[in-house]
N, C-alpha and C. Protein backbone atom coordinates (compact mmCIF):
# COMPACT_ATOMS: atom_id res chain seq x y z
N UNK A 1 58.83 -17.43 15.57
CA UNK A 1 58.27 -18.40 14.64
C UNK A 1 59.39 -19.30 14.13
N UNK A 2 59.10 -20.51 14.03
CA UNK A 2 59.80 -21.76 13.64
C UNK A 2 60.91 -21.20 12.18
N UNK A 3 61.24 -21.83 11.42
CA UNK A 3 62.22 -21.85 10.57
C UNK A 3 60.88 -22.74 9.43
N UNK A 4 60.36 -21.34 8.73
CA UNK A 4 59.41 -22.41 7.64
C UNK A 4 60.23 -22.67 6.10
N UNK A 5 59.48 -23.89 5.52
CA UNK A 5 60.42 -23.99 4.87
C UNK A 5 60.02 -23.23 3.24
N UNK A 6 61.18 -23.39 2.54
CA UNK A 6 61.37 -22.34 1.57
C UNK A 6 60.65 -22.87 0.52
N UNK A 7 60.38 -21.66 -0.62
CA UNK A 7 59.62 -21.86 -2.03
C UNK A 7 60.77 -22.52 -2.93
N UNK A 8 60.46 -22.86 -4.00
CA UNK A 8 61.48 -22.62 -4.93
C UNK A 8 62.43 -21.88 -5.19
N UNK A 9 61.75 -20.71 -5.31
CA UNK A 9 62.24 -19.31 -5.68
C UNK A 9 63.21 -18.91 -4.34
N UNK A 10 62.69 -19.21 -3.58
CA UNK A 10 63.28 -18.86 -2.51
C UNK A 10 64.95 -19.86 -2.56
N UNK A 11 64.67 -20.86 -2.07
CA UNK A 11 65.65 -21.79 -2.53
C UNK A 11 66.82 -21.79 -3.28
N UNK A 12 66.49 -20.86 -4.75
CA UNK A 12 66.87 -20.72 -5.69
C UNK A 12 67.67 -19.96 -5.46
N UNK A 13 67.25 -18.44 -5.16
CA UNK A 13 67.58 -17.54 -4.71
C UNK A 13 69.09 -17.66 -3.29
N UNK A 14 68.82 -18.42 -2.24
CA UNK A 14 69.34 -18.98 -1.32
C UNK A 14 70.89 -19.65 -2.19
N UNK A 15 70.79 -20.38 -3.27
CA UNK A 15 71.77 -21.34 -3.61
C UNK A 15 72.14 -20.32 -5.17
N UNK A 16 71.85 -19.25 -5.17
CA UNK A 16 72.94 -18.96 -6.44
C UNK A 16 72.15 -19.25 -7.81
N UNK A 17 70.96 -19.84 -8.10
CA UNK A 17 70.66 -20.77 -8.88
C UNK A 17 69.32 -20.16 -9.25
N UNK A 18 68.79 -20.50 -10.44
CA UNK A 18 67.90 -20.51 -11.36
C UNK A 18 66.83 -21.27 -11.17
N UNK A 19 65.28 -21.14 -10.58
CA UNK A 19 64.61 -21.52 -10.46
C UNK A 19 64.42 -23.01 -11.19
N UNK A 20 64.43 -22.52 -12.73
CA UNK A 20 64.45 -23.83 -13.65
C UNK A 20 65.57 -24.86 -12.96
N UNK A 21 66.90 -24.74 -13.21
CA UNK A 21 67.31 -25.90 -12.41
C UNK A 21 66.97 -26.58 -11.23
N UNK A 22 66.43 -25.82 -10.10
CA UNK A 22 65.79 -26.77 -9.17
C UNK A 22 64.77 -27.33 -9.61
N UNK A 23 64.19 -27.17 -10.62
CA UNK A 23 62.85 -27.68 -11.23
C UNK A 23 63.39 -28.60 -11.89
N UNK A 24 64.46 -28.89 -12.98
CA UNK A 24 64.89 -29.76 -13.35
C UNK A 24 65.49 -31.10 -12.47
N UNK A 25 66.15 -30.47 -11.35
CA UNK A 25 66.82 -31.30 -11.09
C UNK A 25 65.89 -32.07 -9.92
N UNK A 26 64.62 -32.18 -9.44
CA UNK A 26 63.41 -32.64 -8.76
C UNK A 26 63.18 -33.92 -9.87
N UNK A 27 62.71 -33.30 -10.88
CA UNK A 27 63.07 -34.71 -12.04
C UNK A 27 63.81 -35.83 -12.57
N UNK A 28 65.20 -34.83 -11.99
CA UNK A 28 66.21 -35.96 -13.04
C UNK A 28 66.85 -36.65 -12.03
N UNK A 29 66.46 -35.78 -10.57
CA UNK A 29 67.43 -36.14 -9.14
C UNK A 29 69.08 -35.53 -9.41
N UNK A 30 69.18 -35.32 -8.42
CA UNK A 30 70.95 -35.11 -8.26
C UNK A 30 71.08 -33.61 -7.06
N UNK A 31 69.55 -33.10 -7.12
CA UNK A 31 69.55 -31.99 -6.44
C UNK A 31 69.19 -32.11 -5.00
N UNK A 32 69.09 -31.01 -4.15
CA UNK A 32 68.39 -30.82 -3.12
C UNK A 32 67.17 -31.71 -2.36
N UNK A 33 67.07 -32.23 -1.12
CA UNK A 33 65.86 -33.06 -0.32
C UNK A 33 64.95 -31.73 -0.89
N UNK A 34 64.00 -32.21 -1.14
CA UNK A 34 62.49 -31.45 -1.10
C UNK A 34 61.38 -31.89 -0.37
N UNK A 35 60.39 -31.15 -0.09
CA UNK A 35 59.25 -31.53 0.25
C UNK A 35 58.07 -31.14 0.05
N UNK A 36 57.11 -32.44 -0.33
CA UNK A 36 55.80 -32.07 -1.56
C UNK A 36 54.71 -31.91 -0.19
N UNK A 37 53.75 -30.83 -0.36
CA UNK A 37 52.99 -30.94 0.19
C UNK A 37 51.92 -30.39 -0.33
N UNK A 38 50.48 -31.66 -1.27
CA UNK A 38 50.16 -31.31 -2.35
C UNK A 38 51.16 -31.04 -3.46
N UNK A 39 50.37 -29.89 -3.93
CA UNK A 39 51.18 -29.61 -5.50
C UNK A 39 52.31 -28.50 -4.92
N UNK A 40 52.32 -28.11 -3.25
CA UNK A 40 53.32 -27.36 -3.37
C UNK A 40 54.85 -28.07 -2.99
N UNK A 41 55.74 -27.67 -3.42
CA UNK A 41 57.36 -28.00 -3.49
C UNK A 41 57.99 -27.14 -2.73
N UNK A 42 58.62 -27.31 -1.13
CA UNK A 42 59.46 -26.54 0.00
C UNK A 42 60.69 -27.27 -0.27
N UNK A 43 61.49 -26.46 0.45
CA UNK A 43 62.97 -26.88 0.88
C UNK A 43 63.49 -26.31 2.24
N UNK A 44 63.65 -27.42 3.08
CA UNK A 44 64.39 -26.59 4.56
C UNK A 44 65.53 -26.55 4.11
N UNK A 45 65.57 -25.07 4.70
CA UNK A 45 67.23 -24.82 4.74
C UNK A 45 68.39 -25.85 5.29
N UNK A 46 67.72 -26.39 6.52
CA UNK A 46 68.73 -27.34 6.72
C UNK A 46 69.42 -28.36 5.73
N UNK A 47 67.95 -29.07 5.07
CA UNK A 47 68.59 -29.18 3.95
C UNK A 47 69.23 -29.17 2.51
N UNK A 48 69.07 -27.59 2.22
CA UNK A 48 70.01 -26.93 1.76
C UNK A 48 71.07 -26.93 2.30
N UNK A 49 71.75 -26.63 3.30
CA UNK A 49 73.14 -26.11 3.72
C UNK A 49 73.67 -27.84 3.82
N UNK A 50 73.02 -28.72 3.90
CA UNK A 50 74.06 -30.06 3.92
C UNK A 50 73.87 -30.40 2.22
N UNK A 51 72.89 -30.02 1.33
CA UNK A 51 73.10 -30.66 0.05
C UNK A 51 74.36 -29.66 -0.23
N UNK A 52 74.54 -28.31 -0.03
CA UNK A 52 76.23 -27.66 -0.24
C UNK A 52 77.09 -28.28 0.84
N UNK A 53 77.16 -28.80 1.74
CA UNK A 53 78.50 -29.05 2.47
C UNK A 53 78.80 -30.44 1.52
N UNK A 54 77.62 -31.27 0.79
CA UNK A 54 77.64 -32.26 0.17
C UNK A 54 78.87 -32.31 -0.96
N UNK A 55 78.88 -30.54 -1.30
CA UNK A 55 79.45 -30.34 -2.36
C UNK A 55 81.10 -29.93 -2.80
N UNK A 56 81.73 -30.40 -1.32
CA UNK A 56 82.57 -29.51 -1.01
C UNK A 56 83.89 -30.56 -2.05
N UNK A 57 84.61 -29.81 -2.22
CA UNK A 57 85.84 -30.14 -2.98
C UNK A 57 87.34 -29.42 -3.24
N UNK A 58 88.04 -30.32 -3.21
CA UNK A 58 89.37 -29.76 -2.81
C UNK A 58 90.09 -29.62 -4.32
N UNK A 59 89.50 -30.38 -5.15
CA UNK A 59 90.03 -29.59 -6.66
C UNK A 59 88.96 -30.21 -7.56
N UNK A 60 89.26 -29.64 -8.55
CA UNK A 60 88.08 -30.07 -10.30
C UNK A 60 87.87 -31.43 -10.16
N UNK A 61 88.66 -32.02 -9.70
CA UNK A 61 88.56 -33.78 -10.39
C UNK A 61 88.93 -34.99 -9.02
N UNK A 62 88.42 -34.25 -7.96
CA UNK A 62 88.56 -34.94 -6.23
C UNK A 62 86.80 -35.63 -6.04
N UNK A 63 87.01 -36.64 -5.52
CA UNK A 63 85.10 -36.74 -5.18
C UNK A 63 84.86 -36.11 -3.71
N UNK A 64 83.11 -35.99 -3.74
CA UNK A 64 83.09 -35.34 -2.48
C UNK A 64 84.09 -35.71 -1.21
N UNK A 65 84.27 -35.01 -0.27
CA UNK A 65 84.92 -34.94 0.81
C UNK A 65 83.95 -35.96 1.78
């Protein structure tokens, strides 16, 4: 079976993180590609693992790579 894509929770779970912040950050933007289908909210892993390579940094105060 294909690579389906993830819940929130799942997501959440996946990235270290607190359900509420992915919920926040769907709102405010700055987070993760999502995808609405209806009222439900997925995330492919794929892109998960590029919104973290997004994140990569070589010290506190460098912009992304």
């Amino acid at each position: 079976m294909p690579n389906l894509p993830l819940t929130t929770e799942q997501a959440a779970e996946l990235l270290g993180l607190k359900r509420t912040t992915l919920e926040a950050w769907r709102c405010r933007g700055g987070g993760p590609q999502f995808i609405k289908l209806g009222r439900a909210v997925r995330y492919r892993q794929a892109d998960l693992e590029e919104w973290i390579e997004s994140r990569t940094r070589t010290s506190t105060s460098s912009e992304a790579a």
